[in-house]
C-alpha atoms as a PDB file:
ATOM      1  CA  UNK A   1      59.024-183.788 111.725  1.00  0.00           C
ATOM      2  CA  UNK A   2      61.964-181.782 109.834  1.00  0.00           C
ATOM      3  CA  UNK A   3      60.309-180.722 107.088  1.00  0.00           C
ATOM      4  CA  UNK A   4      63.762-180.815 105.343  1.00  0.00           C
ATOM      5  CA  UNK A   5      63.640-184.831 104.487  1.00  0.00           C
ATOM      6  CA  UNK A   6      64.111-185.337 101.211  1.00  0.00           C
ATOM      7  CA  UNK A   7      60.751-187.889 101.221  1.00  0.00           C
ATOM      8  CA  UNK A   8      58.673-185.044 102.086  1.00  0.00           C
ATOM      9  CA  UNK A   9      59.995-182.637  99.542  1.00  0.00           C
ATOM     10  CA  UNK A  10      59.523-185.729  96.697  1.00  0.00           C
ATOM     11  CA  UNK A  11      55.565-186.230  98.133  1.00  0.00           C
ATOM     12  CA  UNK A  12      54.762-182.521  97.306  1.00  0.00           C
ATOM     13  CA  UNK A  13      55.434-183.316  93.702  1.00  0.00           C
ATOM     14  CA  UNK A  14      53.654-186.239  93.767  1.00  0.00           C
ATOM     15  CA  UNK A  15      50.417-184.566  95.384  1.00  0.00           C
ATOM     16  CA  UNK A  16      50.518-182.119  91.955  1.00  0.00           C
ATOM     17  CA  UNK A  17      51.719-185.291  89.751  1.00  0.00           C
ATOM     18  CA  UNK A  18      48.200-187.164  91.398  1.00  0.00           C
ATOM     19  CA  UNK A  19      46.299-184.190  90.804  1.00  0.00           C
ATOM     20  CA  UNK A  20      47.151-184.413  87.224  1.00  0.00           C
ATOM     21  CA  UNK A  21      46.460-188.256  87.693  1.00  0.00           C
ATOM     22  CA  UNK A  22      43.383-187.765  88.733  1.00  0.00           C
ATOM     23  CA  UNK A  23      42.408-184.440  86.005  1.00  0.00           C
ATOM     24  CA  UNK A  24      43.157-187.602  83.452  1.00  0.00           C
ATOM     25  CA  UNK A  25      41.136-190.473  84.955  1.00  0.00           C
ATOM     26  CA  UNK A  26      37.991-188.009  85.122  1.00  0.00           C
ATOM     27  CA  UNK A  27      38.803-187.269  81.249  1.00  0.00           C
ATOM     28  CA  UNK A  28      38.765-190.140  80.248  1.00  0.00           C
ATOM     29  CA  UNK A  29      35.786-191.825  82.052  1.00  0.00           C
ATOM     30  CA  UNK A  30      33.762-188.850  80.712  1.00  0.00           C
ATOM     31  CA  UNK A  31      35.644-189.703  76.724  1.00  0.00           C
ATOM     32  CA  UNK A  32      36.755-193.474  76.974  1.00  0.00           C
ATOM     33  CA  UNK A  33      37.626-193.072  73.491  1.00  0.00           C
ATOM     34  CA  UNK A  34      39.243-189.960  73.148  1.00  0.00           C
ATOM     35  CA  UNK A  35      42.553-190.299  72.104  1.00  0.00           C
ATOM     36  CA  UNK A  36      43.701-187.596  73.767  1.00  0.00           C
ATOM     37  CA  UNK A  37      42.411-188.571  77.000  1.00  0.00           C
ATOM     38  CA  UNK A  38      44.181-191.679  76.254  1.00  0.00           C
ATOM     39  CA  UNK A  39      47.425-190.036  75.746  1.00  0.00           C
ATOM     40  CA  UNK A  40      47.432-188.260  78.745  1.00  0.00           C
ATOM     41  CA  UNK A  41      46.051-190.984  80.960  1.00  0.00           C
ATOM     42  CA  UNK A  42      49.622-193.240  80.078  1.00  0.00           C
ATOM     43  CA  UNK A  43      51.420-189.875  80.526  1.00  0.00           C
ATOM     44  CA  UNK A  44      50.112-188.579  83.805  1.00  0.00           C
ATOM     45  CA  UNK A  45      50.311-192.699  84.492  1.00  0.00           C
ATOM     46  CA  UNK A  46      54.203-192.545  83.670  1.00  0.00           C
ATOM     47  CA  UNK A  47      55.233-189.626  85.618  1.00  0.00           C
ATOM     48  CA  UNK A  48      52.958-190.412  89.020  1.00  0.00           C
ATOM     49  CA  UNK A  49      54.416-193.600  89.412  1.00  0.00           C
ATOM     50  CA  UNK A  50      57.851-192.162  88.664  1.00  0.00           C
ATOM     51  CA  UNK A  51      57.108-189.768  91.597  1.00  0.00           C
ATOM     52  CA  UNK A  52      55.134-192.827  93.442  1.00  0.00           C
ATOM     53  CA  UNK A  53      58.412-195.410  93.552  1.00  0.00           C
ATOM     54  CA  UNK A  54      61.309-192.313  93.872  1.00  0.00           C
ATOM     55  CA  UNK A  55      58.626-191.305  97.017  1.00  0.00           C
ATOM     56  CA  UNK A  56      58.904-194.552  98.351  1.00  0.00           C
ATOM     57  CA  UNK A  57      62.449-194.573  97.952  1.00  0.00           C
ATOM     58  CA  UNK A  58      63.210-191.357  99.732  1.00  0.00           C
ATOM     59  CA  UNK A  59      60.715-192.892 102.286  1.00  0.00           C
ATOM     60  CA  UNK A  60      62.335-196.267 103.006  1.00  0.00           C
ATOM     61  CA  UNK A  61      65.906-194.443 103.044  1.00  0.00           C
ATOM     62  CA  UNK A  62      64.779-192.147 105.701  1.00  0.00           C
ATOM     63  CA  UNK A  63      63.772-195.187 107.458  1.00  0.00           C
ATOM     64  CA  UNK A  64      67.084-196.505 107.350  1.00  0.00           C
ATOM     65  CA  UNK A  65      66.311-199.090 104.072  1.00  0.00           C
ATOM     66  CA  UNK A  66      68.487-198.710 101.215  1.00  0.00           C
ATOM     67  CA  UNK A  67      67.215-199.519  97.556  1.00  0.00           C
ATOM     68  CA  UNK A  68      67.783-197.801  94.590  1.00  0.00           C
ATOM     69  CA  UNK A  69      66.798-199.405  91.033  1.00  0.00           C
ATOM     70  CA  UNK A  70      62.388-199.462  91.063  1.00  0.00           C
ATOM     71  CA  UNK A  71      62.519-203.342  91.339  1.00  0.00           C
ATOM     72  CA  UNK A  72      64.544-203.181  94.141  1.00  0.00           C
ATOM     73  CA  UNK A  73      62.347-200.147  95.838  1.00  0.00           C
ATOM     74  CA  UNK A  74      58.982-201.909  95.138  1.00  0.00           C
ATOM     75  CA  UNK A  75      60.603-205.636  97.080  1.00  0.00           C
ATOM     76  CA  UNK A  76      61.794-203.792  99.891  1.00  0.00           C
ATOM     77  CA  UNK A  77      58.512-201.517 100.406  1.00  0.00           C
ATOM     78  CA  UNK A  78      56.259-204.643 100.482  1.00  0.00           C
ATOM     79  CA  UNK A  79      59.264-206.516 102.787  1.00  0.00           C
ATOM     80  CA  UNK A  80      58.909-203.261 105.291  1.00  0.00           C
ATOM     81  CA  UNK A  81      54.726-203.153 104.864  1.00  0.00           C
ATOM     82  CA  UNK A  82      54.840-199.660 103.183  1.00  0.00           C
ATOM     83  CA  UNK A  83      53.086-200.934 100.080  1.00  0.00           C
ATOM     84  CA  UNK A  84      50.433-203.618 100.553  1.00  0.00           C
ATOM     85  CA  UNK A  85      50.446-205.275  96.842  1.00  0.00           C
ATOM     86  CA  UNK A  86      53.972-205.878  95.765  1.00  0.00           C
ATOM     87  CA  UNK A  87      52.491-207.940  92.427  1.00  0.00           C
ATOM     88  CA  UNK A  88      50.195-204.837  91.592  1.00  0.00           C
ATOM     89  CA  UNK A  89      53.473-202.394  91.695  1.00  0.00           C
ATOM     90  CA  UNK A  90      55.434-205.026  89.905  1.00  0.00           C
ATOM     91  CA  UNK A  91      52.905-204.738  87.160  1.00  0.00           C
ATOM     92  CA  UNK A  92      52.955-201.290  87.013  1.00  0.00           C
ATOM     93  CA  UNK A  93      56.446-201.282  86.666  1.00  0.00           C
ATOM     94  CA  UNK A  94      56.300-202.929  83.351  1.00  0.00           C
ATOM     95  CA  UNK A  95      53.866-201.645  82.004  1.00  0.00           C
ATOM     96  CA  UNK A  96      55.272-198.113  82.578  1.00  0.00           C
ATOM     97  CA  UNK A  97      58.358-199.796  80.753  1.00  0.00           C
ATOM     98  CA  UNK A  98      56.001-200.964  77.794  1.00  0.00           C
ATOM     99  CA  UNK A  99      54.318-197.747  77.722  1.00  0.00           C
ATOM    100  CA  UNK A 100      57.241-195.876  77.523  1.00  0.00           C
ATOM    101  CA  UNK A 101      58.874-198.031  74.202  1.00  0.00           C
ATOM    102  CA  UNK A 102      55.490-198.816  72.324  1.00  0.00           C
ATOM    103  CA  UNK A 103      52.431-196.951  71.312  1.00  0.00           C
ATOM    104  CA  UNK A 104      50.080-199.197  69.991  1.00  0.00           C
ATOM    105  CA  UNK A 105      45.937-198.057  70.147  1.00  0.00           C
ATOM    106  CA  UNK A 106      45.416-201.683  71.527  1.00  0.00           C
ATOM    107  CA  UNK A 107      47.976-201.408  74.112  1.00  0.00           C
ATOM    108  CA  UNK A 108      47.238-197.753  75.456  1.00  0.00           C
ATOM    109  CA  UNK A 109      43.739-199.102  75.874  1.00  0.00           C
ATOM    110  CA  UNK A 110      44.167-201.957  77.779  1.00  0.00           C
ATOM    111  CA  UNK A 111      47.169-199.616  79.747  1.00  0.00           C
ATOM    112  CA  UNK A 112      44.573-197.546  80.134  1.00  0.00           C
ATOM    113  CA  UNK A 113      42.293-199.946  81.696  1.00  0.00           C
ATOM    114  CA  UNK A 114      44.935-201.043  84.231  1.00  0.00           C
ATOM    115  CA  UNK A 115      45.633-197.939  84.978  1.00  0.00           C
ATOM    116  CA  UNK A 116      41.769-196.909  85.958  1.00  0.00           C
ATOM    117  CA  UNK A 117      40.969-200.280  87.496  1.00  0.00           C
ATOM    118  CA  UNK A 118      44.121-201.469  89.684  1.00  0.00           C
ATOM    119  CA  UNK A 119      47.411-198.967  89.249  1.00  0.00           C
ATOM    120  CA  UNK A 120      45.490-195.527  90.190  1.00  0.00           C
ATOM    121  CA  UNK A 121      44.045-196.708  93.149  1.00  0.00           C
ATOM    122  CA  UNK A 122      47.510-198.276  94.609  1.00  0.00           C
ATOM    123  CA  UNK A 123      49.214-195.483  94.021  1.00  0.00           C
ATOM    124  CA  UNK A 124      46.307-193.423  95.510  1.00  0.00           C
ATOM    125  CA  UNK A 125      46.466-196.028  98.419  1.00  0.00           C
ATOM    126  CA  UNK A 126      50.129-195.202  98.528  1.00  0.00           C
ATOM    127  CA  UNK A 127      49.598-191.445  98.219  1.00  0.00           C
ATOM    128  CA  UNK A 128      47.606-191.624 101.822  1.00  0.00           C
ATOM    129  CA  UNK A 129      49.168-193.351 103.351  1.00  0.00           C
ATOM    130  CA  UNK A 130      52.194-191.076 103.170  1.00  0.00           C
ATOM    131  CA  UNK A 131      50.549-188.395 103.968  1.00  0.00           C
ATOM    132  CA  UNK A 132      49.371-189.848 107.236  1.00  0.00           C
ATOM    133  CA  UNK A 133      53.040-190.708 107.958  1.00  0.00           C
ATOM    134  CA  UNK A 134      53.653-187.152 106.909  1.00  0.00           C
ATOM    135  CA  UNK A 135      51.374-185.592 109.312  1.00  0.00           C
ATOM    136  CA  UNK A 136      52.512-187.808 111.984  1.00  0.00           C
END
């Protein structure tokens, strides 16, 4: 594989951006109220699943899929079986919209709690599974 496509270049980012991901989520579990851990839960959140659905993007347009607005990415990943949970993305999607307007302590924790118990692990899902189709 040409290791010049644009998807592949985009998915080394997002293996630092999950690394970060990750760095929070074991913060956090080890602090659950640490306010800083909050704080950089919802950011690491933000910018992995920027890097997640611009991944995806790049992917599906290598494949020959056009989309370019996040909705439109996330419908026509689940349409082509590249993501498995279309509602879970969706979700993230606006809460990452929410997140990004509001900061309320209420709201980062229960973002916070999404993010731990359903949008990390998608997007880790995500994250392997790319880089089997990398390696292949």
């Amino acid at each position: 594989m040409n290791k010049d496509v644009r998807w592949i270049q985009r998915f080394e980012n997002l293996t630092k951006a999950i690394g970060r991901l990750r760095e929070a989520l074991h913060g956090i579990a080890h602090d659950p109220n640490n306010h800083l851990y909050q704080f950089a839960l919802i950011g690491a959140f933000q910018f992995t699943f920027e890097l997640s659905w611009k991944t995806i993007k790049d992917y599906l347009a290598y494949n020959g899929v056009e989309a370019s607005i996040p909705r439109e990415v996330i419908k026509q990943a689940f349409h082509h079986q590249v993501i498995q949970d279309g509602q879970i993305w969706m979700d993230m999607l606006e809460d990452r919209n929410l997140m990004a307007h509001v900061y309320q302590e209420q709201a980062a924790v229960a973002a916070g709690k999404s993010i731990q118990e359903c949008y990390a692990p998608a997007i880790e899902k995500i994250y392997h599974d790319l880089l089997n189709k990398q390696k292949n």
